[in-house]
Protein backbone atom coordinates (compact mmCIF):
# COMPACT_ATOMS: atom_id res chain seq x y z
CA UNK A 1 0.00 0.00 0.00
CA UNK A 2 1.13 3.25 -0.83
CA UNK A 3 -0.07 6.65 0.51
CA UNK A 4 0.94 10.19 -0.83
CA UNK A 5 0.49 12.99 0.76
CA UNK A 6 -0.09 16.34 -0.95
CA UNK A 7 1.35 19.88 0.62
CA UNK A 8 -2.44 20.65 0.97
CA UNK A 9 -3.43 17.32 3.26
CA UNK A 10 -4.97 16.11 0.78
CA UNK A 11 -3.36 12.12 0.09
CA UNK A 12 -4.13 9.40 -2.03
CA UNK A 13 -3.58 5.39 -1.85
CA UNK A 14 -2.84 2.90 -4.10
CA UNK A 15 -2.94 -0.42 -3.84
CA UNK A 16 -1.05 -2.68 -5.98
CA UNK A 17 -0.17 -6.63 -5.84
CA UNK A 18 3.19 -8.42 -6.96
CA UNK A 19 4.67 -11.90 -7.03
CA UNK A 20 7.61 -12.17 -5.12
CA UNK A 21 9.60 -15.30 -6.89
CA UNK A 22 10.73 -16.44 -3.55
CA UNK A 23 11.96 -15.86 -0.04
CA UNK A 24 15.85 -17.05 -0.32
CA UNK A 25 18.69 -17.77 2.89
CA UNK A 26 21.90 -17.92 2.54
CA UNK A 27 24.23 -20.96 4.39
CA UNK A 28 27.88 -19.59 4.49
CA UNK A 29 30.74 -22.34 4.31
CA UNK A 30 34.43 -22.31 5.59
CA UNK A 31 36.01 -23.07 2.49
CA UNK A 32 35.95 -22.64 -1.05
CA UNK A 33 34.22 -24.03 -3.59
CA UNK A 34 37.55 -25.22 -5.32
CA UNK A 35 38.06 -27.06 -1.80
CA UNK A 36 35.02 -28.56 -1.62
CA UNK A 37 34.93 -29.70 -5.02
CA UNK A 38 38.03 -31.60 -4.77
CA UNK A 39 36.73 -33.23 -1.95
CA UNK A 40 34.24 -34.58 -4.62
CA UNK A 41 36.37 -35.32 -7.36
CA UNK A 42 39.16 -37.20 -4.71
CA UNK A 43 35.94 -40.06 -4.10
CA UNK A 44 37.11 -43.30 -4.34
CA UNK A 45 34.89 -45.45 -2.91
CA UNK A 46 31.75 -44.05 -4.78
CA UNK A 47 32.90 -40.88 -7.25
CA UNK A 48 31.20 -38.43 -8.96
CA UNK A 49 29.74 -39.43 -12.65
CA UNK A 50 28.13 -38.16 -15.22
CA UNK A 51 26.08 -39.52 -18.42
CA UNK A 52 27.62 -38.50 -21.09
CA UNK A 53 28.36 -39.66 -25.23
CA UNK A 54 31.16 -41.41 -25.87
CA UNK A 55 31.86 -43.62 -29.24
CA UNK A 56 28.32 -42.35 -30.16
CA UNK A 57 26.90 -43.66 -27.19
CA UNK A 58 25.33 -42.47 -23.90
CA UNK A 59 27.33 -43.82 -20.92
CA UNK A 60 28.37 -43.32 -17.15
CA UNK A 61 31.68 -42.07 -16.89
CA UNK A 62 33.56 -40.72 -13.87
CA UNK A 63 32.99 -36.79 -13.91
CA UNK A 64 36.52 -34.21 -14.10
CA UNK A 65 36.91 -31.66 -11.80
CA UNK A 66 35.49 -29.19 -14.14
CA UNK A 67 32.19 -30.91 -14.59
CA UNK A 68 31.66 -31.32 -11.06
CA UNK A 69 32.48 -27.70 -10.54
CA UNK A 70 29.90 -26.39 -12.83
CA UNK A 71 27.32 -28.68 -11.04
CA UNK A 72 28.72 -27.20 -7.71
CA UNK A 73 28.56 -23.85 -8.52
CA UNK A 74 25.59 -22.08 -7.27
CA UNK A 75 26.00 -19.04 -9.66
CA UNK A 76 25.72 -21.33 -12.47
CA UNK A 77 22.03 -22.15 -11.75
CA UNK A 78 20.76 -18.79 -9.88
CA UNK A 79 19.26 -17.04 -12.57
CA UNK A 80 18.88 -20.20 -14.66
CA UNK A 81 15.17 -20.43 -15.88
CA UNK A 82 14.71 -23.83 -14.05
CA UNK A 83 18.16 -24.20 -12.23
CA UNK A 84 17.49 -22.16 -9.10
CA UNK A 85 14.77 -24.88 -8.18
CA UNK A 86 18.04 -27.08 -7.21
CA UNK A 87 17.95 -24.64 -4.44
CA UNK A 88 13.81 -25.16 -3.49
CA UNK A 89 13.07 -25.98 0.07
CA UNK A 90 11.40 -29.69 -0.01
CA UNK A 91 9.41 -29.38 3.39
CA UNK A 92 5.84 -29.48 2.56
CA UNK A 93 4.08 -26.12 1.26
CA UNK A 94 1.21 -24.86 0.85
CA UNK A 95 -0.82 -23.76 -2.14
CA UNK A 96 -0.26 -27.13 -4.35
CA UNK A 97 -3.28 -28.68 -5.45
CA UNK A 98 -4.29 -32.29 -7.23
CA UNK A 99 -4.40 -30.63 -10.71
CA UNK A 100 -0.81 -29.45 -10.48
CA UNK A 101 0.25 -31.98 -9.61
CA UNK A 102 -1.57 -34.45 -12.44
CA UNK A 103 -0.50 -31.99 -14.65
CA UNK A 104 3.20 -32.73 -14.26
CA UNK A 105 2.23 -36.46 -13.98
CA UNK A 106 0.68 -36.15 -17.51
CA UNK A 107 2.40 -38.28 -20.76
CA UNK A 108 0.91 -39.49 -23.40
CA UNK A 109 3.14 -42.78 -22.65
CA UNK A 110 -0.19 -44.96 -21.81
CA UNK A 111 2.10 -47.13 -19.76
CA UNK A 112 2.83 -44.53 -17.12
CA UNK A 113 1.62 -45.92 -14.04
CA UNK A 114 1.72 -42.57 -12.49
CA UNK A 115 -0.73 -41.12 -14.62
CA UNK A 116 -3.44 -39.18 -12.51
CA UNK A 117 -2.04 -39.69 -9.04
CA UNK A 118 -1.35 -36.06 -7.76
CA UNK A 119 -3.69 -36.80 -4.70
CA UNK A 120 -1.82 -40.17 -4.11
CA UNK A 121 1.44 -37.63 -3.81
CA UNK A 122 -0.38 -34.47 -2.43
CA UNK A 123 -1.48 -37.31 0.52
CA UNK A 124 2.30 -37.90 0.88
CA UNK A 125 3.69 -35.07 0.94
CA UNK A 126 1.41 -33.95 4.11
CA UNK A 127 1.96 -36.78 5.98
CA UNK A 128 5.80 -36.77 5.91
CA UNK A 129 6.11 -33.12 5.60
CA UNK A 130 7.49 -33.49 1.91
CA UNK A 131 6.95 -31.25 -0.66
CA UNK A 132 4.76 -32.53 -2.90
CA UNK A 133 6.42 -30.97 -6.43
CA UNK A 134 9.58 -32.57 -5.32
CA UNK A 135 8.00 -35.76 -4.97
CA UNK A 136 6.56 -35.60 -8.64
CA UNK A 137 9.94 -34.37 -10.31
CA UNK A 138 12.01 -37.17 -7.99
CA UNK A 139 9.62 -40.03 -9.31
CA UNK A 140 8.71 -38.85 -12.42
CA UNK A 141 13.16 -39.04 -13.26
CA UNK A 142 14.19 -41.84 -11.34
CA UNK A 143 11.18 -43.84 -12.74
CA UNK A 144 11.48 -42.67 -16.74
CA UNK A 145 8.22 -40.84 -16.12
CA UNK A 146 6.33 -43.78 -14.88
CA UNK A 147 7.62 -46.51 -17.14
CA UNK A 148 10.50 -47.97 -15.76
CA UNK A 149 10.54 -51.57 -14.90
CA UNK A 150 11.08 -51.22 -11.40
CA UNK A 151 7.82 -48.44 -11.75
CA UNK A 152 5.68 -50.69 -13.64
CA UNK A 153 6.58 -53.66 -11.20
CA UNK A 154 9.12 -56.28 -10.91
CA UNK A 155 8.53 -60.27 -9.78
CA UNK A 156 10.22 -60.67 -6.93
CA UNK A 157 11.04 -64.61 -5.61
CA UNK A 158 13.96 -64.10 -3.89
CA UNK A 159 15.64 -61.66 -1.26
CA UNK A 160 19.11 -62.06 -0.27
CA UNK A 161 19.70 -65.03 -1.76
CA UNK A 162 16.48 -66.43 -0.45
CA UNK A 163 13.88 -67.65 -1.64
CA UNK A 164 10.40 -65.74 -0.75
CA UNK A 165 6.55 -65.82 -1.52
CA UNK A 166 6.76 -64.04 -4.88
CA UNK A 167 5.43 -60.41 -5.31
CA UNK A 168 4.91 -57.66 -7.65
CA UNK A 169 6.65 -55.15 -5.64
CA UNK A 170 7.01 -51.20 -7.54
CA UNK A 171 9.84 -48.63 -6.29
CA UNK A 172 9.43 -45.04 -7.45
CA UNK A 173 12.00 -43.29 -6.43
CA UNK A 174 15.67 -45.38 -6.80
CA UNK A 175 15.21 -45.99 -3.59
CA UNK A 176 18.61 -48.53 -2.57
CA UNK A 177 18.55 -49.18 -6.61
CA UNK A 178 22.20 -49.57 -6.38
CA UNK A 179 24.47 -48.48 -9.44
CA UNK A 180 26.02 -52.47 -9.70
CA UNK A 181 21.74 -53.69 -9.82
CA UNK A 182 19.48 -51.65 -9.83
CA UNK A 183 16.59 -53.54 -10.46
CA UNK A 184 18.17 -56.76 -8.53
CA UNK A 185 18.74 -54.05 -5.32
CA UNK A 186 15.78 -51.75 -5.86
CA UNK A 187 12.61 -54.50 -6.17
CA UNK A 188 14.26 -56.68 -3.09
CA UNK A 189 14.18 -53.07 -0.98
CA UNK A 190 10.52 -52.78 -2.29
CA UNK A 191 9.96 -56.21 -1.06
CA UNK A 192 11.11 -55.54 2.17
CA UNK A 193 9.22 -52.59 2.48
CA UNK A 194 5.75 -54.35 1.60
CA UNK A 195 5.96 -51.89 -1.66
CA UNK A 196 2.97 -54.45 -3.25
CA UNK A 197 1.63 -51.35 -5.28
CA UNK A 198 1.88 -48.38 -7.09
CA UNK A 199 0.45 -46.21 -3.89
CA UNK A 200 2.18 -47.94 -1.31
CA UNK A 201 5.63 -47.05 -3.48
CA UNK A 202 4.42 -43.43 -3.96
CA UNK A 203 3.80 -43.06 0.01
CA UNK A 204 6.79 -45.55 1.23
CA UNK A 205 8.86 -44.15 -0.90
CA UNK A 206 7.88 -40.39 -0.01
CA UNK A 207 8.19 -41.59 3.99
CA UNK A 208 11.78 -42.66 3.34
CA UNK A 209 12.82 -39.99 1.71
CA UNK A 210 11.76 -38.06 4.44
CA UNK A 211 12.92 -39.97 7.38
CA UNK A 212 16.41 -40.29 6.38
CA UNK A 213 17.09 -37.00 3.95
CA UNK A 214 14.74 -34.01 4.24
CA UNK A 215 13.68 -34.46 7.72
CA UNK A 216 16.84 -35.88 9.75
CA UNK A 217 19.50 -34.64 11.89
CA UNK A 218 21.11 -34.48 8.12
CA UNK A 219 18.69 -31.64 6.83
CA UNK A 220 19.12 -32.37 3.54
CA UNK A 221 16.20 -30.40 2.54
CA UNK A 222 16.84 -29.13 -1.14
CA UNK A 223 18.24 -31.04 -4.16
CA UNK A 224 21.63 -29.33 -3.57
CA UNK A 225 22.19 -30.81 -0.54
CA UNK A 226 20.95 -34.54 -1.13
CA UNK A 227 23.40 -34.57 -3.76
CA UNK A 228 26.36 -32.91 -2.20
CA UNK A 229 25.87 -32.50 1.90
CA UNK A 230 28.20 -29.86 2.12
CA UNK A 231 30.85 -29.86 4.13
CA UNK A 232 30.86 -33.95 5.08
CA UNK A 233 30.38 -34.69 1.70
CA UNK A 234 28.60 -37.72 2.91
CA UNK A 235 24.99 -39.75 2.91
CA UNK A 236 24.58 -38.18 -0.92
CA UNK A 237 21.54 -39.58 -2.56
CA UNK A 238 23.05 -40.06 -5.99
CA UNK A 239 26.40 -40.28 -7.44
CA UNK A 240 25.13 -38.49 -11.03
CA UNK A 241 26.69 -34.34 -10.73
CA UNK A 242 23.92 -33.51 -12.67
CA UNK A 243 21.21 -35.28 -10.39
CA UNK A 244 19.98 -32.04 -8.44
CA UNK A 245 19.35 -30.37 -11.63
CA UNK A 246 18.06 -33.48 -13.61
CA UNK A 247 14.79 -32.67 -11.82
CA UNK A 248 14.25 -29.26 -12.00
CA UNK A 249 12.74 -28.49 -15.72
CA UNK A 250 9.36 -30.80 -13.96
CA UNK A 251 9.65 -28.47 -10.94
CA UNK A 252 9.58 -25.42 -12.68
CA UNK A 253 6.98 -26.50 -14.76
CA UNK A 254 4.37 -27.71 -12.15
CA UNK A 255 5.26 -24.00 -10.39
CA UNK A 256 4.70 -22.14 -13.09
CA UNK A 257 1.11 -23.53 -13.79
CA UNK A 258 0.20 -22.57 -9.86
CA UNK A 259 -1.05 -19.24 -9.14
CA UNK A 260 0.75 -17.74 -6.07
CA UNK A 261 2.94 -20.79 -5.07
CA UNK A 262 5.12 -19.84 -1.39
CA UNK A 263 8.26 -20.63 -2.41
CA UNK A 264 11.25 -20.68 -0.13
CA UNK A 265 15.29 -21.47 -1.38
CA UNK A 266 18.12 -21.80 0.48
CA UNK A 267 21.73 -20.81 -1.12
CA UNK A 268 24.98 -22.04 -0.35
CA UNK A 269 27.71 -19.03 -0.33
CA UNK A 270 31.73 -19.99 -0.15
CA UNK A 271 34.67 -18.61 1.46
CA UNK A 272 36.19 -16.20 -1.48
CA UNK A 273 39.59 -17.48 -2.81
């Protein structure tokens, strides 16, 4: 609101409405970036890759220094059209309704088996304090939009080497879909997490998530930090540089279709060189 008053007494007010594009923190860090991106490249037990052509194919390679950096780099992605949703708080918010969410789930891929389940994830992302636009982007990337075997459901007739009453078991998320099996790892974890359909794998998955990322002593509560977990460098969800950002095109998509989404980002800042 904004009053202005004349030399007379006389004032007039105007009202006027904008969209603020978010409320953004800042987390300050001891060292540099160039520190903490060696850290990442010096992994030996589980280093950094990246998808990428080679011999006019797509495969996982270890990443260099320099592609890790660019992933690293905050300035890289802050005034990147979808980028700065890397940054996007993923407690549970406000304002997102079924449709959005659908409307992210939509393909015309008829074997999507997360077609029309926004309220299956809006349901989730309340109970476990997740944010439910998060939850869509995470499954609809780890699961190839809906289609991946271990989304579509896997036959499962052994666990550890055991055998087991068989199941269809679904797992939306990568959830312990190791890099050596994915699909061996991923449908024995569903298994053992009674993951029997598509919901249960939605919510399951969602509680996980939640219990040992976004809302632990770990606060890994943005894409940024599940990847990276500045300054241990440790518990990272993925070992792809380019996972954080993988997922943000579907973010920004969903919150552009909603009208006056609360949006709140939190930005890592390093010591200057």
């Amino acid at each position: 609101k904004i009053v202005a008053t004349g030399t007379d007494g006389t004032s007039v007010t105007k009202e006027t409405k904008f969209y603020l594009a978010g409320i953004t923190s800042y987390k300050s860090f001891d060292n540099t970036l160039d520190y903490y991106v060696n850290m990442e490249y010096s992994r030996r037990n589980s280093p950094a890759q990246i998808n990428k052509i080679v011999d006019g194919r797509w495969v996982w390679v270890n990443a260099s220094a320099s592609e890790i950096q660019y992933y690293m780099d905050p300035s890289n992605f802050l005034s990147h059209g979808s980028g700065k949703y890397m940054f996007l708080k993923l407690t549970y918010t406000e304002g997102i309704t079924v449709a959005n969410l659908n409307a992210g789930l939509s393909t015309t891929n008829s074997k999507n088996v997360l077609l029309n389940k926004g309220s299956v994830f809006l349901e989730a992302g309340k109970a476990y304090n997740v944010n439910p636009v998060y939850l869509v982007a995470h499954a609809m990337h780890e699961s190839g939009a809906g289609t991946s075997q271990l989304a579509s459901g896997v036959l499962v007739q052994e666990v550890d080497g055991k055998p087991v009453t068989p199941k269809i078991v679904y797992n939306m998320y990568g959830i312990q879909a190791f890099d050596a099996s994915p699909l061996k790892s991923g449908s024995e974890y569903a298994y053992k997490m009674g993951w029997t359909t598509v919901d249960a794998a939605i919510k399951g998955g969602a509680e996980w998530i939640s219990k040992n990322y976004i809302n632990t002593s770990y606060k890994q509560d943005t894409l940024y930090k599940m990847r990276y977990n500045l300054p241990s460098q440790t518990h990272q969800y993925a070992t792809d540089v380019a996972w954080a950002y993988a997922q943000t095109i579907r973010i920004r998509n969903l919150v552009d279709k909603m009208p006056d989404p609360v949006l709140y980002f939190e930005v890592p800042v390093f010591k200057a060189k």
